[in-house]
N, C-alpha and C. Protein backbone atom coordinates (compact mmCIF):
# COMPACT_ATOMS: atom_id res chain seq x y z
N UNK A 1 107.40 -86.12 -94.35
CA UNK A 1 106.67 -86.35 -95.58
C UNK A 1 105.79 -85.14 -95.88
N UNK A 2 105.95 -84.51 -97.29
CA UNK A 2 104.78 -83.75 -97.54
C UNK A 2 103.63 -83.84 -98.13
N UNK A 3 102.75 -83.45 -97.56
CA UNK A 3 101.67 -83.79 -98.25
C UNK A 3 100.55 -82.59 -98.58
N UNK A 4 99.22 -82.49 -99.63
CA UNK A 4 98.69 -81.40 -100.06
C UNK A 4 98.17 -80.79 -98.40
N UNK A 5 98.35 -79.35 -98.41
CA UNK A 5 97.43 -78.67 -97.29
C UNK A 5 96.45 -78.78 -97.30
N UNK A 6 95.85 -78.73 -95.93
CA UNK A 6 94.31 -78.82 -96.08
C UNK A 6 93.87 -77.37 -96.00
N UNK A 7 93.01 -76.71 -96.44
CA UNK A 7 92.82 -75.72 -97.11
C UNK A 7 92.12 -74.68 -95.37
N UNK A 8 91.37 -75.45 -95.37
CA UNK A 8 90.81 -74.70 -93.44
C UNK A 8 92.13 -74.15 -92.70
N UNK A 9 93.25 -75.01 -92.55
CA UNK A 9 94.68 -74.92 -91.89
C UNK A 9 95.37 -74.12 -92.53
N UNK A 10 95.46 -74.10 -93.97
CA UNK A 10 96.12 -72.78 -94.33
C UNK A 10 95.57 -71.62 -94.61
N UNK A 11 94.15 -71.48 -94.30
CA UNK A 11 93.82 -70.58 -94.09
C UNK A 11 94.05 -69.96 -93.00
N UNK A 12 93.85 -70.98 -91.71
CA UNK A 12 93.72 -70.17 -90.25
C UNK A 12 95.53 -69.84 -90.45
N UNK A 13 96.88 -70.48 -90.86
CA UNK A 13 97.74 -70.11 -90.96
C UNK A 13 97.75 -68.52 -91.97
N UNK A 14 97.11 -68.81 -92.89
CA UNK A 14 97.34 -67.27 -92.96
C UNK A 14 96.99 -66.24 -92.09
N UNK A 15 95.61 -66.69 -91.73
CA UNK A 15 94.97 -65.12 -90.83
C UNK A 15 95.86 -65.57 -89.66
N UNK A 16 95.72 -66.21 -88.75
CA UNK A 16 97.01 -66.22 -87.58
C UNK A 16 98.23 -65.21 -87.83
N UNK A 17 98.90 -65.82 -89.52
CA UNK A 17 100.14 -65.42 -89.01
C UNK A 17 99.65 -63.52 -89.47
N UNK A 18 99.29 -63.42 -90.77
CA UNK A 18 98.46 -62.01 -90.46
C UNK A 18 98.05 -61.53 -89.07
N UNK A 19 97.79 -61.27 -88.82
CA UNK A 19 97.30 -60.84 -87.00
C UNK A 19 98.89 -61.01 -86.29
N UNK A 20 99.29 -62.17 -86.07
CA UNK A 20 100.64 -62.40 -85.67
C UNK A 20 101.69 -60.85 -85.77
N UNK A 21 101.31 -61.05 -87.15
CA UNK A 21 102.50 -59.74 -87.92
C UNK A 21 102.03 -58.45 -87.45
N UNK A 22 100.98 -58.50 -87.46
CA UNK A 22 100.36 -57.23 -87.00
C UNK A 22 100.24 -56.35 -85.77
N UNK A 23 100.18 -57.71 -84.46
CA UNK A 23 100.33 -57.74 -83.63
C UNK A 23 102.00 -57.16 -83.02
N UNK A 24 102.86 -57.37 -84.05
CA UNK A 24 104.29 -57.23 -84.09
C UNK A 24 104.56 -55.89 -83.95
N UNK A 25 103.75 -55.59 -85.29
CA UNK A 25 104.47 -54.14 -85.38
C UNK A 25 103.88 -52.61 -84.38
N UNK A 26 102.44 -53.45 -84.18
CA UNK A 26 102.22 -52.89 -82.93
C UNK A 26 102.81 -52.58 -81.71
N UNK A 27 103.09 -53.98 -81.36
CA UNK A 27 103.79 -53.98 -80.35
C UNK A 27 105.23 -53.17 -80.49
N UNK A 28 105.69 -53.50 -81.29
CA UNK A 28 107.12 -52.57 -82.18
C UNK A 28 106.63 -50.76 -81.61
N UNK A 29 105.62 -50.32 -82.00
CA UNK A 29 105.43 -49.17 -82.26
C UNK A 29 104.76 -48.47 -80.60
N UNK A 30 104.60 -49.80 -79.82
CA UNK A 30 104.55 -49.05 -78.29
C UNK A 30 105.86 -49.04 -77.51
N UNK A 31 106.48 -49.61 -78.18
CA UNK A 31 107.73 -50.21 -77.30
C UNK A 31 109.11 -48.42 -77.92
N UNK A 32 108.12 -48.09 -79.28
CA UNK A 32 108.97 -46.90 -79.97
C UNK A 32 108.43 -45.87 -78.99
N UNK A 33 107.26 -45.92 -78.55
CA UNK A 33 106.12 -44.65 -77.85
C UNK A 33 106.61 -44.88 -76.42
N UNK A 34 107.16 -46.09 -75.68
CA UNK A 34 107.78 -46.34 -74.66
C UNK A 34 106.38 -46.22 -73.49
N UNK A 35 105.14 -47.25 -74.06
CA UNK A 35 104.36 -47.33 -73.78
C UNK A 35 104.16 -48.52 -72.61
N UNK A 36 104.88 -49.16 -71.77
CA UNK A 36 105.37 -49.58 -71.28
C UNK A 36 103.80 -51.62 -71.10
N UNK A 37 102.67 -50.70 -70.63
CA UNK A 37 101.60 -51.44 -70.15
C UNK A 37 100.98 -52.05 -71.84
N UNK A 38 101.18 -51.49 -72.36
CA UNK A 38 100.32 -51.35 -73.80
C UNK A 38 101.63 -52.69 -74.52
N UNK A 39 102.64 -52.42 -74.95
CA UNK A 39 103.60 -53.15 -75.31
C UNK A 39 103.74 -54.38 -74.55
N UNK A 40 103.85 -54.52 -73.36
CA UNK A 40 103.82 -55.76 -72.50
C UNK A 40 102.32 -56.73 -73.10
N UNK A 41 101.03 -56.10 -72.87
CA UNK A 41 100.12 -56.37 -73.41
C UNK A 41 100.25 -57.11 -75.42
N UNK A 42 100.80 -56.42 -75.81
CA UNK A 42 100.69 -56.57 -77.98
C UNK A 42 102.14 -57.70 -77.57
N UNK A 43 102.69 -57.74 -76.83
CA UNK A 43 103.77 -58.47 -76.56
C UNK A 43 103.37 -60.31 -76.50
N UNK A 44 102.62 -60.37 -75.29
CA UNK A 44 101.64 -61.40 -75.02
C UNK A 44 101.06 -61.79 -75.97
N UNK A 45 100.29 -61.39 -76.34
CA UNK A 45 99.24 -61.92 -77.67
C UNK A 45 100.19 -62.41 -78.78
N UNK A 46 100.96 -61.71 -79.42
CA UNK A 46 102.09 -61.86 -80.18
C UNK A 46 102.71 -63.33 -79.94
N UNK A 47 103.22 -63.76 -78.89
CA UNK A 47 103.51 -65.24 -78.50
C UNK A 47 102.04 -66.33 -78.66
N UNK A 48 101.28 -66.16 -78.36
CA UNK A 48 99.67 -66.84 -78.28
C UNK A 48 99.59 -67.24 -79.72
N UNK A 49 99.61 -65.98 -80.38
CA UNK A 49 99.41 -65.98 -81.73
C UNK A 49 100.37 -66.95 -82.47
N UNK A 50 101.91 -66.66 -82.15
CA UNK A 50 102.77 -67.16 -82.68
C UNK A 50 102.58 -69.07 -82.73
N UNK A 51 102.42 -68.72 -81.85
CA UNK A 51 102.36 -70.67 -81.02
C UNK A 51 101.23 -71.21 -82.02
N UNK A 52 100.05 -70.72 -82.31
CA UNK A 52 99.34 -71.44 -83.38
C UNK A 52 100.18 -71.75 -84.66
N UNK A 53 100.72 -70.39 -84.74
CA UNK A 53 101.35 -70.63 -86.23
C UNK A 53 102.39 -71.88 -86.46
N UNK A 54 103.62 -71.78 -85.49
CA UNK A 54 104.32 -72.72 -85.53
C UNK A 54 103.67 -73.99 -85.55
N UNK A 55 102.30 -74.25 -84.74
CA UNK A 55 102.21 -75.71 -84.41
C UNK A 55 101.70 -76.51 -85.52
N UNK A 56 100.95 -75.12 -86.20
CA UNK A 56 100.37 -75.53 -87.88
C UNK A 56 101.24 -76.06 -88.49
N UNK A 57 102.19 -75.06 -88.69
CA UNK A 57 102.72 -75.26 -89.86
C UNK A 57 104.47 -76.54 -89.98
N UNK A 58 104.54 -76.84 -88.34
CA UNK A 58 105.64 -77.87 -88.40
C UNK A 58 105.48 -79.37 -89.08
N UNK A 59 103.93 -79.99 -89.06
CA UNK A 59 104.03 -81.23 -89.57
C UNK A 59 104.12 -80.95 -91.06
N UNK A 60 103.93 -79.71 -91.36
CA UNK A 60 104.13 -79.98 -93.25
C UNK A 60 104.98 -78.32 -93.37
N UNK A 61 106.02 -78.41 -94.16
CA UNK A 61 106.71 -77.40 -94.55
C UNK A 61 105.67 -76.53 -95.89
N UNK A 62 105.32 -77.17 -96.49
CA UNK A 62 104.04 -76.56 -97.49
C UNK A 62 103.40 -75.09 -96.44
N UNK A 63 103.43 -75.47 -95.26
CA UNK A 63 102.27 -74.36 -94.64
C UNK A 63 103.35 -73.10 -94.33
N UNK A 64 104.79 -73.19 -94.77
CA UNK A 64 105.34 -72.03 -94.47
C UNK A 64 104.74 -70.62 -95.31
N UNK A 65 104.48 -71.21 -96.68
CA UNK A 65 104.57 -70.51 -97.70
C UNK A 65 103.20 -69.28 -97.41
N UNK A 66 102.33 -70.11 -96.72
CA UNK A 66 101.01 -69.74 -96.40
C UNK A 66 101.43 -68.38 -95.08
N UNK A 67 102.64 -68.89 -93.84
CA UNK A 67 102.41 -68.18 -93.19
C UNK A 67 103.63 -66.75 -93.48
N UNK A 68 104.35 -67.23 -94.73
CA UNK A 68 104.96 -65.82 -95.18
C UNK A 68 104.20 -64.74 -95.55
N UNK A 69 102.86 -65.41 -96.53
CA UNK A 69 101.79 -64.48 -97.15
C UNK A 69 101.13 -64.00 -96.01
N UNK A 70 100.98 -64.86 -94.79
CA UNK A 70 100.02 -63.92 -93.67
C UNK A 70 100.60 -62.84 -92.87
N UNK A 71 102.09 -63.26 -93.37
CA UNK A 71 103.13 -62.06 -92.57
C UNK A 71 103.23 -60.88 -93.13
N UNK A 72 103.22 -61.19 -94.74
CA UNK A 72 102.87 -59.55 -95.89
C UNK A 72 101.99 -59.12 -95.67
N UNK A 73 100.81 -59.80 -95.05
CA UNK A 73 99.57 -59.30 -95.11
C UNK A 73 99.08 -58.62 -93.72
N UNK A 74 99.61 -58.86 -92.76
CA UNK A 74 99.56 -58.28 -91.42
C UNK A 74 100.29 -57.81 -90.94
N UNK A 75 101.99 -57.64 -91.71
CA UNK A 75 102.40 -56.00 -91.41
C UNK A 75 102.41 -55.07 -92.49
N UNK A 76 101.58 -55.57 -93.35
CA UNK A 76 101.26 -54.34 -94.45
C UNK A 76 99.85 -53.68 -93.92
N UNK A 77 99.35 -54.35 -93.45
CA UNK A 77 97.80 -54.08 -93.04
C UNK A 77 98.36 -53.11 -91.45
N UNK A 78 99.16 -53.42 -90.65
CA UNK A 78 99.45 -52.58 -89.68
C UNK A 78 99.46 -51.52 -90.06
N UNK A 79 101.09 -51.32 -90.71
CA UNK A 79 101.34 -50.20 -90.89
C UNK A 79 100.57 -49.00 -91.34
N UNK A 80 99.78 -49.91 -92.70
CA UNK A 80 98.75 -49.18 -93.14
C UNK A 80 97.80 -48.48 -91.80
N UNK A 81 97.12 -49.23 -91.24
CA UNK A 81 96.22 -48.44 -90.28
C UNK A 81 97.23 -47.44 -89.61
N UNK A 82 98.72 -47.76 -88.96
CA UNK A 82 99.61 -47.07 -88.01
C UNK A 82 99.50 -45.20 -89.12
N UNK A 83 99.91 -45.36 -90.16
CA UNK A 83 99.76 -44.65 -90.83
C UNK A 83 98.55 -43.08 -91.32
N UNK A 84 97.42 -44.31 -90.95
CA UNK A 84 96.30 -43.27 -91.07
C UNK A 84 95.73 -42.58 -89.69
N UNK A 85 96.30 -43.49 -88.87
CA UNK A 85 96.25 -43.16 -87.47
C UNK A 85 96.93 -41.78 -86.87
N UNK A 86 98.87 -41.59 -87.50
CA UNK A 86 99.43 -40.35 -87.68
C UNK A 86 98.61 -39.51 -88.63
N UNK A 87 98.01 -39.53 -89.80
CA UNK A 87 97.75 -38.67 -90.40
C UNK A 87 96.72 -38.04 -89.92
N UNK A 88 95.70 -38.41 -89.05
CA UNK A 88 94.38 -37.99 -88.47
C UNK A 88 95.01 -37.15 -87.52
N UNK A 89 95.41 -37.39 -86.80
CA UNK A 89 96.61 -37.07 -85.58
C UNK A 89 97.14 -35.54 -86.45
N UNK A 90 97.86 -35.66 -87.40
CA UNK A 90 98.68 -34.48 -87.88
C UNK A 90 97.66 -33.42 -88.46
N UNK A 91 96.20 -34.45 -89.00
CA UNK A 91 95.17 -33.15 -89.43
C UNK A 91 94.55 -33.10 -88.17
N UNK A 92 94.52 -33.11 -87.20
CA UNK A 92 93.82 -32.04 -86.45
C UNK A 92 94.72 -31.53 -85.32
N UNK A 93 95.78 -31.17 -85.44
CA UNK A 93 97.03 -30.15 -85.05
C UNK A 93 96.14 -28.89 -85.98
N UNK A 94 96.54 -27.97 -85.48
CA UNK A 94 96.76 -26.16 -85.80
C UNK A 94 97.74 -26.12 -86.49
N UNK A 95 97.77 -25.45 -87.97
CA UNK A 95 98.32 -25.19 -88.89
C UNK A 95 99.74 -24.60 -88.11
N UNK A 96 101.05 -25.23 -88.78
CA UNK A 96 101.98 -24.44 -87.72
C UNK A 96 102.91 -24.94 -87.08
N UNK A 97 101.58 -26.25 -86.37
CA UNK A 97 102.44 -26.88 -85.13
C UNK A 97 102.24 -28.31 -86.06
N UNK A 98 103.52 -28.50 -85.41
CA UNK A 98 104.00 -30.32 -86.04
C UNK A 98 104.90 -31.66 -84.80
């Protein structure tokens, strides 16, 4: 049966699954760096995280919708930081070297 969300729950479903996502691509991006301790670590949390989300959102299908938006929103928000993270990185290299 569906019924209206309660607004506290789809919130924590968004930020969960945000963080969730985020947590992802992190982990994604040590596992690219072959960071071995660091990835095992964003790996873990990633499941922790996950497990809220699912448990939210199984008694009402309504709460998917919530944890798609937390998924745009926490691997857009990754990348974004992953991003400014290389660029700091590439400005303070010596003109030259890349």
């Amino acid at each position: 049966m569906i019924h209206a969300p309660n607004p506290v729950v789809a919130i924590g479903v968004v930020v969960s699954t945000a963080a969730t996502d985020a947590v992802y691509v992190l982990f994604t991006a040590a596992v690219t760096a072959r960071r071995r301790v660091v990835a095992a670590s964003w790996s873990s949390l990633w499941y922790l995280l996950a497990a809220f989300v699912v448990i939210s959102y199984t008694g009402n299908p309504v709460y998917v919708l919530f944890a798609a938006a937390g998924s745009w929103i926490g691997a857009f928000s990754a990348i974004t930081w992953l991003h400014r993270e290389d660029a700091a990185i590439l400005a303070a290299k010596p003109r030259g070297e890349v």
